[in-house]
Protein backbone atom coordinates (compact mmCIF):
# COMPACT_ATOMS: atom_id res chain seq x y z
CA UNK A 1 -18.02 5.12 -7.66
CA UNK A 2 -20.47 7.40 -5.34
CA UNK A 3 -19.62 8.99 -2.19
CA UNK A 4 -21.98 11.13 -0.51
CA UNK A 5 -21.29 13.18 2.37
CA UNK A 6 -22.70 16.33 4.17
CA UNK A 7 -21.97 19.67 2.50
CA UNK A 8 -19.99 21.09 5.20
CA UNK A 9 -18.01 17.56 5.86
CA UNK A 10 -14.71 17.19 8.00
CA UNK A 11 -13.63 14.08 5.40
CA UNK A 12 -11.23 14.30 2.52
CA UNK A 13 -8.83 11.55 0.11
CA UNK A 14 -6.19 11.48 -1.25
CA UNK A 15 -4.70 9.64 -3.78
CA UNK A 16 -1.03 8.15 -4.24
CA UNK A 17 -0.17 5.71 -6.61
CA UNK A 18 0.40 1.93 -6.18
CA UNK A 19 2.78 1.75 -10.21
CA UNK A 20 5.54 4.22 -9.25
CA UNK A 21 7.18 2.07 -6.46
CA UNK A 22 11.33 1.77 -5.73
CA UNK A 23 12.28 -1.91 -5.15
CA UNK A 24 14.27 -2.62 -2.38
CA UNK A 25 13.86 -6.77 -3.16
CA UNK A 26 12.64 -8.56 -5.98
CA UNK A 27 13.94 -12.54 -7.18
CA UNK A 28 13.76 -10.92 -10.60
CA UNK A 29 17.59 -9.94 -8.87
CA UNK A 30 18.08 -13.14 -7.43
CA UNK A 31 19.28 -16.24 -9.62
CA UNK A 32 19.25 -18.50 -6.93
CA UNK A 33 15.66 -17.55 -6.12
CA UNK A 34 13.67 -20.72 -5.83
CA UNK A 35 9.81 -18.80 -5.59
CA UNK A 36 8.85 -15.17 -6.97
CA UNK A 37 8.91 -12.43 -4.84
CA UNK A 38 9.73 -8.62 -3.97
CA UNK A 39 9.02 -5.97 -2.08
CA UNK A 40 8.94 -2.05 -3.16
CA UNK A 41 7.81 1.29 -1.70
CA UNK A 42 5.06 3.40 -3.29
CA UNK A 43 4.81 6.75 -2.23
CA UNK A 44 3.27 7.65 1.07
CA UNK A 45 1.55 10.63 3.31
CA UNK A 46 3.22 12.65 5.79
CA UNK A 47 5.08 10.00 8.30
CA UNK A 48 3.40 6.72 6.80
CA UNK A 49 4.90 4.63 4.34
CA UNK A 50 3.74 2.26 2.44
CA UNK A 51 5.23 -0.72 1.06
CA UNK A 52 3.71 -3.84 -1.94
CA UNK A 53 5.12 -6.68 -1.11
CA UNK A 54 4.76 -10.05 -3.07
CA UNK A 55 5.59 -13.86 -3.67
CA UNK A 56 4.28 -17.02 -5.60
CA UNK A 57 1.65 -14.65 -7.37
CA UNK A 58 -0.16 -13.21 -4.54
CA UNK A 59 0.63 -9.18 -2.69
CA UNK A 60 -0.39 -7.48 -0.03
CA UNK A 61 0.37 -4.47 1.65
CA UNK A 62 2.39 -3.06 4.78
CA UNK A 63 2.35 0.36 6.43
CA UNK A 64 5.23 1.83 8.59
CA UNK A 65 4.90 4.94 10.30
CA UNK A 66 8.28 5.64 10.70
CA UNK A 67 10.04 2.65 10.37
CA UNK A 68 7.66 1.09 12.73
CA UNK A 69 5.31 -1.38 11.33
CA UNK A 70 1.33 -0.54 11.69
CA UNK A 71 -0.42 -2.66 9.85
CA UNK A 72 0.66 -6.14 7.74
CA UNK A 73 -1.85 -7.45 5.53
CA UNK A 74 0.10 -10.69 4.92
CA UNK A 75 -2.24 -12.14 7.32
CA UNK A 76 -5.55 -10.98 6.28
CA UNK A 77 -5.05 -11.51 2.56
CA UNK A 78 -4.26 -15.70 3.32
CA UNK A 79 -6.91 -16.46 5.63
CA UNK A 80 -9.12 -14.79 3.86
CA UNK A 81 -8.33 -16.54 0.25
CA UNK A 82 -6.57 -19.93 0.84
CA UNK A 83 -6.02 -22.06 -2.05
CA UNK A 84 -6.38 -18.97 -3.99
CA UNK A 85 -4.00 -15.64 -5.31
CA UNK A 86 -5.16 -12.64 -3.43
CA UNK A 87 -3.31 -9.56 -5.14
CA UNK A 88 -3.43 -5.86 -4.85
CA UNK A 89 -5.07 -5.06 -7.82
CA UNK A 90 -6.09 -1.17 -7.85
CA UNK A 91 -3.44 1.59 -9.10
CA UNK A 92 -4.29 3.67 -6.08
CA UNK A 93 -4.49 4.36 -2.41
CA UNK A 94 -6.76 6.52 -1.65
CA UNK A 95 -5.81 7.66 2.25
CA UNK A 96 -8.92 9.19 3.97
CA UNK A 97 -8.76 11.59 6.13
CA UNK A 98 -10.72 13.84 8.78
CA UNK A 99 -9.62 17.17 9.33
CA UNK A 100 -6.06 16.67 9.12
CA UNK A 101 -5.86 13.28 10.54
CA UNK A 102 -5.25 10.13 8.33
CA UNK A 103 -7.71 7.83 9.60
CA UNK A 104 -8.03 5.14 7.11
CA UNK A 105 -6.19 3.54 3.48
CA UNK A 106 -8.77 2.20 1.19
CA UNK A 107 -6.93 -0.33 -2.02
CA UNK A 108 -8.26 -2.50 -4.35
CA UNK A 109 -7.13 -6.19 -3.76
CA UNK A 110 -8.78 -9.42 -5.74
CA UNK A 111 -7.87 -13.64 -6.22
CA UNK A 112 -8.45 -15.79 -8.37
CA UNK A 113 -8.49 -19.10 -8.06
CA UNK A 114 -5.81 -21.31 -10.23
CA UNK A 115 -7.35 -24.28 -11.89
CA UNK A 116 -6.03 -27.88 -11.88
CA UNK A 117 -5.22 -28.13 -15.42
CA UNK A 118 -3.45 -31.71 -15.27
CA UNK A 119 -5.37 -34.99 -16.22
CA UNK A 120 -5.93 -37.39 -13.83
């Protein structure tokens, strides 16, 4: 990976990681579950939070500043793939800032698509 940027530049990352999350819900806990799924909190910046959430194979993300909710992925991550199994894939967030300011979280996310392995 390359990033190029002016000498004296205003932008910086950070890095937190996406494998060292608390769960708060998981079916794994559940013997009644009827579908896999959980949810857990990975370590943030500052006031943000950020939390993996999961079910029937596929994740996505959610940010809270606060306990206010700023951006679900849930969304995003099933229009954009349907019939597949988006997931976040990458170990990271890396939270970009300028100055001081966050002003943007990059993560890795992928699908694949199952295939029909029943005879017709």
């Amino acid at each position: 990976m390359l990033f190029l940027y002016a000498e004296d530049s205003n932008y910086s990352s950070v890095y937190t990681t996406l494998k060292e999350c608390r769960v708060i819900e998981s079916s794994a806990n559940n013997p009644d579950a009827e579908i896999d799924y959980f949810s857990e909190e990975c370590p943030g910046r500052e006031d943000y939070r950020i939390f993996l959430k999961g079910m029937d194979s596929r994740s996505w993300l959610v940010i809270k500043k606060g306990d206010k909710i700023i951006a679900d992925f849930f969304e995003e991550i099933m229009e954009n793939a349907p019939g597949n199994f988006p997931y976040v894939s990458g170990k990271l967030a890396e939270w970009r800032y300028k100055g001081k300011t966050p002003i943007a979280v990059i993560i890795a996310a992928t699908q694949e698509m199952l295939k029909n392995t029943m005879a017709t």
